[in-house]
N, C-alpha and C. Protein backbone atom coordinates (compact mmCIF):
# COMPACT_ATOMS: atom_id res chain seq x y z
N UNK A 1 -8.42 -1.80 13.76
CA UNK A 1 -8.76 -2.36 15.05
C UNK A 1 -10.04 -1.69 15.53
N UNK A 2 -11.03 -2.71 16.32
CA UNK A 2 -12.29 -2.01 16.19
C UNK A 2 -12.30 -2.81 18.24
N UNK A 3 -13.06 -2.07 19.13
CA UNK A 3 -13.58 -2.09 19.95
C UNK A 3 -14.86 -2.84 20.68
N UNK A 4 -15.24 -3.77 21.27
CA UNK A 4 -16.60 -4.06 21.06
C UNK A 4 -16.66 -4.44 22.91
N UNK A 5 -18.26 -4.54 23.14
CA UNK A 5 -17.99 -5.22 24.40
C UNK A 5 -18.80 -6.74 25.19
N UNK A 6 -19.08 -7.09 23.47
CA UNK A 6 -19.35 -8.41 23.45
C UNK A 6 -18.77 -9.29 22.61
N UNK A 7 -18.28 -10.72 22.85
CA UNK A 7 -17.39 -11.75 21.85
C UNK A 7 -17.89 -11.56 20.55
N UNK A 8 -18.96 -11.66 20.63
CA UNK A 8 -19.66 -11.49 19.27
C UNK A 8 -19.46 -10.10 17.98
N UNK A 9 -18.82 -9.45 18.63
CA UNK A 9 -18.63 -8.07 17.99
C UNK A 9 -19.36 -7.72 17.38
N UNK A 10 -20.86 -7.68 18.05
CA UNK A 10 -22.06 -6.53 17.36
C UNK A 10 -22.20 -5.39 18.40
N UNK A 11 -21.57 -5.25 19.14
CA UNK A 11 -21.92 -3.67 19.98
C UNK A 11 -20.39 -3.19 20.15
N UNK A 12 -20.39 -2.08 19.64
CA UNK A 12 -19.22 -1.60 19.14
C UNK A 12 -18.96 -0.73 20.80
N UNK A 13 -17.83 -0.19 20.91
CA UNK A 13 -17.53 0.36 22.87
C UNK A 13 -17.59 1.46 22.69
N UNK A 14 -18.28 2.07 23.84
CA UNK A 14 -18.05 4.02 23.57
C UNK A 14 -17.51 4.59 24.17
N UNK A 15 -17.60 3.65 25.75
CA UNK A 15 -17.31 3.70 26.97
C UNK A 15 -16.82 2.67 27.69
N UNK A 16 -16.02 2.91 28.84
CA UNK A 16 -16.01 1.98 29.78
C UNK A 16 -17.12 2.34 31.50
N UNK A 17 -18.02 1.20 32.23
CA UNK A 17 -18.61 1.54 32.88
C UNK A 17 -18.39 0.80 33.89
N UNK A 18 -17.76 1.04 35.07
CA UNK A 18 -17.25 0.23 36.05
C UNK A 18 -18.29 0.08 37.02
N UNK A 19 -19.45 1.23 37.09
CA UNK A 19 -20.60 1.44 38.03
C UNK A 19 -19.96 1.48 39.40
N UNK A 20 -21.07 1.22 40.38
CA UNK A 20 -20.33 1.69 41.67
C UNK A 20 -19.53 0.79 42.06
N UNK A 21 -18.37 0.54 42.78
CA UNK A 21 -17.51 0.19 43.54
C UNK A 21 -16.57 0.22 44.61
N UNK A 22 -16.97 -0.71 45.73
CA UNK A 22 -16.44 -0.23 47.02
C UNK A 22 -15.07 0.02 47.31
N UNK A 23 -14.22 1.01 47.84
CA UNK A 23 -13.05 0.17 48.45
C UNK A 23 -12.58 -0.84 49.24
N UNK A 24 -12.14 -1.29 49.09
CA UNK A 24 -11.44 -2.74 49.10
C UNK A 24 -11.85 -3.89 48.30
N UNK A 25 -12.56 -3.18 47.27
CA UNK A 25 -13.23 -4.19 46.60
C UNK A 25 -12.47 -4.03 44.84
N UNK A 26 -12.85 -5.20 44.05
CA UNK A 26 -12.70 -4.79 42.80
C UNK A 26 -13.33 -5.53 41.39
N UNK A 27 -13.46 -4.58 40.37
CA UNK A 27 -14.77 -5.08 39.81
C UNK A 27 -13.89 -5.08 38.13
N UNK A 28 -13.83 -6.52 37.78
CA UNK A 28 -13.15 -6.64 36.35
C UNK A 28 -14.39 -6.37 34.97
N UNK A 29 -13.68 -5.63 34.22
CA UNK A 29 -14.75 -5.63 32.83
C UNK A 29 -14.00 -6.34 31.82
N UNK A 30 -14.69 -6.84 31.10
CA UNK A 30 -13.75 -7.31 29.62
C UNK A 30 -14.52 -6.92 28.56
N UNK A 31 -13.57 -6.36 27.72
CA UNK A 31 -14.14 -6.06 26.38
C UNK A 31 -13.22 -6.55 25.29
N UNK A 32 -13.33 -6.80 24.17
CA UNK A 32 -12.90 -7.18 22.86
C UNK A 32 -11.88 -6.30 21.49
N UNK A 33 -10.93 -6.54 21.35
CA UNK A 33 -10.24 -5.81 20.64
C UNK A 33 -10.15 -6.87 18.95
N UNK A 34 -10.94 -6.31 18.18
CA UNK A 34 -11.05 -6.90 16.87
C UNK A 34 -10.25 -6.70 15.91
N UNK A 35 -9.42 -7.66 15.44
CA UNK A 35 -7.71 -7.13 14.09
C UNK A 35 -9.20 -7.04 12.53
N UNK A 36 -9.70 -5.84 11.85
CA UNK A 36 -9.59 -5.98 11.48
C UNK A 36 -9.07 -5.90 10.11
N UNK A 37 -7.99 -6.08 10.13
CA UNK A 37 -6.77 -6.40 8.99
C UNK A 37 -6.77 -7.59 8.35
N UNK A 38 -6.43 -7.67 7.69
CA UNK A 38 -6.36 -9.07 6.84
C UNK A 38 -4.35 -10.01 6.67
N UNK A 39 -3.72 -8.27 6.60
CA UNK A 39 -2.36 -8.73 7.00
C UNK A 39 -1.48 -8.34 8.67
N UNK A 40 -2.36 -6.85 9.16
CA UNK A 40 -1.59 -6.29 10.06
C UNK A 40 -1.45 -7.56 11.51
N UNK A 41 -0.24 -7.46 11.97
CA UNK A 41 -0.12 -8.45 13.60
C UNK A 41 -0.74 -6.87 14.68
N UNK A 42 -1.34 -6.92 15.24
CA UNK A 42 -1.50 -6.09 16.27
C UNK A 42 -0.41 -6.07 17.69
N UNK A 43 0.24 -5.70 18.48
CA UNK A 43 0.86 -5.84 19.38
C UNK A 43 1.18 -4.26 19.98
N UNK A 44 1.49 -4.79 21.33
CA UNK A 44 2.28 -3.62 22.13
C UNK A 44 1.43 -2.33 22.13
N UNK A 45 0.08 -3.05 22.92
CA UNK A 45 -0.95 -2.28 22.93
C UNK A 45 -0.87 -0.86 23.58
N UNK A 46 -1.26 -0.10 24.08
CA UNK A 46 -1.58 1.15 24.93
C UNK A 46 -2.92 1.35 25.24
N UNK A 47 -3.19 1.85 26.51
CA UNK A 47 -4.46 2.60 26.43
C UNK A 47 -4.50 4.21 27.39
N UNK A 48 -5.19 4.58 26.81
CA UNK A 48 -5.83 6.17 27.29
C UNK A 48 -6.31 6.37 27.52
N UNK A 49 -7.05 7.09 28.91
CA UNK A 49 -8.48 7.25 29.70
C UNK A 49 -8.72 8.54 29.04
N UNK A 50 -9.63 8.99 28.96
CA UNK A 50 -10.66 10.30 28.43
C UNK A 50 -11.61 10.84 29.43
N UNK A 51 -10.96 11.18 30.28
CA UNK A 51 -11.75 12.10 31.61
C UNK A 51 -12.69 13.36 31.10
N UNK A 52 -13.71 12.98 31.98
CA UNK A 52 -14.66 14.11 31.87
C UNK A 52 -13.72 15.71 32.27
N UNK A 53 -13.93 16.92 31.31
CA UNK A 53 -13.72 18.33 31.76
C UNK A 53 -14.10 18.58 32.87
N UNK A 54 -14.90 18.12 33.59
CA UNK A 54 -15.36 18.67 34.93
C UNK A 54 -14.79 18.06 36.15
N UNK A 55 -13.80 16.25 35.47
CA UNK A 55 -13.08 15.97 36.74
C UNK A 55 -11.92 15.77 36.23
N UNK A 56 -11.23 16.83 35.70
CA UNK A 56 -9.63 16.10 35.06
C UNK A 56 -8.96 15.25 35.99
N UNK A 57 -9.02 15.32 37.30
CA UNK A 57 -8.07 14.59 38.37
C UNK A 57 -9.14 13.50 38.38
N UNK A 58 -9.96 13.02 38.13
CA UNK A 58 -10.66 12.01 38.78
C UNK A 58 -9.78 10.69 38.57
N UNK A 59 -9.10 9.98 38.11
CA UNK A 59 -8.15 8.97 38.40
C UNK A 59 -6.89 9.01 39.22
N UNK A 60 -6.79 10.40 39.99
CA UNK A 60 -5.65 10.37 40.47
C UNK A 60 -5.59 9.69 42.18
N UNK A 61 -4.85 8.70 42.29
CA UNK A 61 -5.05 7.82 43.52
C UNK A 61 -5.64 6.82 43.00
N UNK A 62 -6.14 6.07 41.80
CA UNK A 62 -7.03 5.13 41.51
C UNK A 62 -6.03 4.19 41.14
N UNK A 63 -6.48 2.93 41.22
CA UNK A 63 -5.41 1.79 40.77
C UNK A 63 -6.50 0.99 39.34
N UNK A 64 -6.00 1.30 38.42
CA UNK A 64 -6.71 0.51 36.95
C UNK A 64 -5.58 -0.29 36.52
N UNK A 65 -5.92 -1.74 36.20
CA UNK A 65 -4.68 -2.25 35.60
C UNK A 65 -5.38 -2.86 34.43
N UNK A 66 -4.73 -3.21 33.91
CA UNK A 66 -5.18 -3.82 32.28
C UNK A 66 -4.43 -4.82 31.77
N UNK A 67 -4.65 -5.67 31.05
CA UNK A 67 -4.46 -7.07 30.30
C UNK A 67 -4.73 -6.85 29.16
N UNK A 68 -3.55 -6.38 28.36
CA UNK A 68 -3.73 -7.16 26.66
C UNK A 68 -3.17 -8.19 26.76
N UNK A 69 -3.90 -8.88 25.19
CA UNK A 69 -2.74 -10.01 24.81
C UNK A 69 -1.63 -9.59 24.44
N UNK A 70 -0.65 -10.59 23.98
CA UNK A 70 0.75 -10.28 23.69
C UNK A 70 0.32 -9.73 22.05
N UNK A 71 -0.64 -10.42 21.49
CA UNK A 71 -0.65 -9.99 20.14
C UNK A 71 -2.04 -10.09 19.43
N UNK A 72 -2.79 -9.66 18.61
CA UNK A 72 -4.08 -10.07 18.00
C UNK A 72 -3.79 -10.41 16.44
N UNK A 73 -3.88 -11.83 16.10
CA UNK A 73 -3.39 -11.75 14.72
C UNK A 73 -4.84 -11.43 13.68
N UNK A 74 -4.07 -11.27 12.69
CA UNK A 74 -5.30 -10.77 11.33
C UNK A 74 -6.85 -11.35 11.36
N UNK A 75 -7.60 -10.56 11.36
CA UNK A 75 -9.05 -11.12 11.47
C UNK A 75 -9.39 -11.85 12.34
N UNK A 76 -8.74 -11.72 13.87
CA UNK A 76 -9.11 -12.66 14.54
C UNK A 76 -9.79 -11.32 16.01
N UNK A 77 -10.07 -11.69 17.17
CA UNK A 77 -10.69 -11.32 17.99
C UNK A 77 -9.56 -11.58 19.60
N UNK A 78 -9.63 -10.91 20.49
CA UNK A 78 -9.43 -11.17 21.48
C UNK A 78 -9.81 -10.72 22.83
N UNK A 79 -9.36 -11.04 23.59
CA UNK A 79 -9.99 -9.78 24.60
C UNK A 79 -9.35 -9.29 25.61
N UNK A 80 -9.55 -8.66 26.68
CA UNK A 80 -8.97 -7.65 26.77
C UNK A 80 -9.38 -6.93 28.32
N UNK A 81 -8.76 -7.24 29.68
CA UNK A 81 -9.34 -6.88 31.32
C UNK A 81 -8.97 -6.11 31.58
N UNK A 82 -9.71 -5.25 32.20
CA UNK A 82 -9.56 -4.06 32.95
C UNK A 82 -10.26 -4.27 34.20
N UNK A 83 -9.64 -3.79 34.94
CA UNK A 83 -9.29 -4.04 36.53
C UNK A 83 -9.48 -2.93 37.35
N UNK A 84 -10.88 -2.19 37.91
CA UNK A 84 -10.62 -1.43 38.84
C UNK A 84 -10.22 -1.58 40.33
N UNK A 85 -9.26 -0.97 41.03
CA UNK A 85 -9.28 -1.04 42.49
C UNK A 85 -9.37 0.26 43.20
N UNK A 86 -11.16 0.78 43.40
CA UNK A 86 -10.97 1.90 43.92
C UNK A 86 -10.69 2.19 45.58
N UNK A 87 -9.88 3.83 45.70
CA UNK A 87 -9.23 3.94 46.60
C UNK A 87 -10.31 4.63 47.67
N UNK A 88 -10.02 4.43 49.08
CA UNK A 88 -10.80 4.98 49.93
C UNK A 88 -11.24 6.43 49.77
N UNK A 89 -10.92 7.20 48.65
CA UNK A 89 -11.44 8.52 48.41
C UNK A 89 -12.49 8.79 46.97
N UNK A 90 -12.65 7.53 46.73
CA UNK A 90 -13.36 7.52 45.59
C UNK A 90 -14.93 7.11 45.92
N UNK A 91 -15.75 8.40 45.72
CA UNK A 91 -16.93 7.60 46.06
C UNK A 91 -18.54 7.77 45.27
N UNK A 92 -17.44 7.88 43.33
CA UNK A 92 -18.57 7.96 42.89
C UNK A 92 -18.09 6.57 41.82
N UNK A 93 -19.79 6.22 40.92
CA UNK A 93 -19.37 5.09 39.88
C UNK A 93 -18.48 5.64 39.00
N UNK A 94 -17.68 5.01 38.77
CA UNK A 94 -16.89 5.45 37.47
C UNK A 94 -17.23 4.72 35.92
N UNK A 95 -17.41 6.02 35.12
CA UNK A 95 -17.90 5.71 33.55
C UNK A 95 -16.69 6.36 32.87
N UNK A 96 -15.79 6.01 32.23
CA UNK A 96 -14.56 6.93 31.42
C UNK A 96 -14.75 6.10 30.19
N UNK A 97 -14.31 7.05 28.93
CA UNK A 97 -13.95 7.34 27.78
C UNK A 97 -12.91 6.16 27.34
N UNK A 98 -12.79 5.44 26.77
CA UNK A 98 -11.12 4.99 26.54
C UNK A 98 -10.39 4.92 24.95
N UNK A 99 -9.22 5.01 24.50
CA UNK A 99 -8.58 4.75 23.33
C UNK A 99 -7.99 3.81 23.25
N UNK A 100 -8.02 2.93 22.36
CA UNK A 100 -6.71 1.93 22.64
C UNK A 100 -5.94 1.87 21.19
N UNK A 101 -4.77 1.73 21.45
CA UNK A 101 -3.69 1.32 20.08
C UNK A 101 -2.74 0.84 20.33
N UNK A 102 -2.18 0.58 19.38
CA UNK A 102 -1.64 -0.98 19.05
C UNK A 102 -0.53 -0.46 17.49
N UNK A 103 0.70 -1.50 17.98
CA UNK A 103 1.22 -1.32 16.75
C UNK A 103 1.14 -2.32 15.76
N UNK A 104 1.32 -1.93 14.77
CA UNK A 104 1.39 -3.07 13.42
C UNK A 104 2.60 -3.51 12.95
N UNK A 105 2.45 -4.98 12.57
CA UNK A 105 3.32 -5.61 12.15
C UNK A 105 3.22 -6.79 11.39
N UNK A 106 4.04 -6.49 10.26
CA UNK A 106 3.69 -7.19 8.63
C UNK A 106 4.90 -8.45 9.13
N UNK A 107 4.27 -9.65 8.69
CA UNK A 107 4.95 -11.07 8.25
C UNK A 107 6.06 -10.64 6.89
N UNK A 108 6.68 -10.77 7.01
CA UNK A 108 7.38 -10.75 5.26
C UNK A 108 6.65 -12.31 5.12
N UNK A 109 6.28 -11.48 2.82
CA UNK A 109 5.82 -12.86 1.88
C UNK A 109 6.48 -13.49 1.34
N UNK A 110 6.79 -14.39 0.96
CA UNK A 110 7.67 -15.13 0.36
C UNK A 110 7.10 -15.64 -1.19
């Protein structure tokens, strides 16, 4: 599974960059989650923020929600929302780190 943050999957993700955002406001990103496997089903995604050392708390009070699909099948593409809603104490842009995984799951062959 590979990361990207265009349909096209030539710019691979390093980051997520939400830039500035007001409270009461909220600002969706989408990026691309690529199977590529040839047999694996992708599903029952997760993700993990990667905070800077200098603000370990910086998500705490923040509302991020996220949208996988239910599944990404073999060699195919999908994508993938993230949702900031920052809180009245947040008052810088936010740029974080992210991981995502996913479990695998084989078709039986016949």
């Amino acid at each position: 599974m590979k990361i990207y943050e265009d349909e096209a999957c030539t710019k691979p993700l390093d980051f997520i960059d939400f830039g500035e955002v007001y409270a009461g406001e909220s600002k969706e990103v989408i990026i691309y989650v690529k199977n590529d496997s040839d047999k694996a089903i992708l599903k029952e995604f997760t993700i993990k923020y990667i905070l800077p050392k200098e603000k370990p708390n910086l998500l705490d009070g923040e509302k991020l929600d996220v949208k996988f699909p239910e599944r990404v099948l073999p060699n195919s593409i999908e994508l993938v929302a993230l949702s900031w809603f920052p809180s009245l104490n947040f008052k810088d842009a936010l740029q974080i780190e992210i991981e995502i995984e996913a479990k695998e799951s084989y078709s039986p062959t016949r």
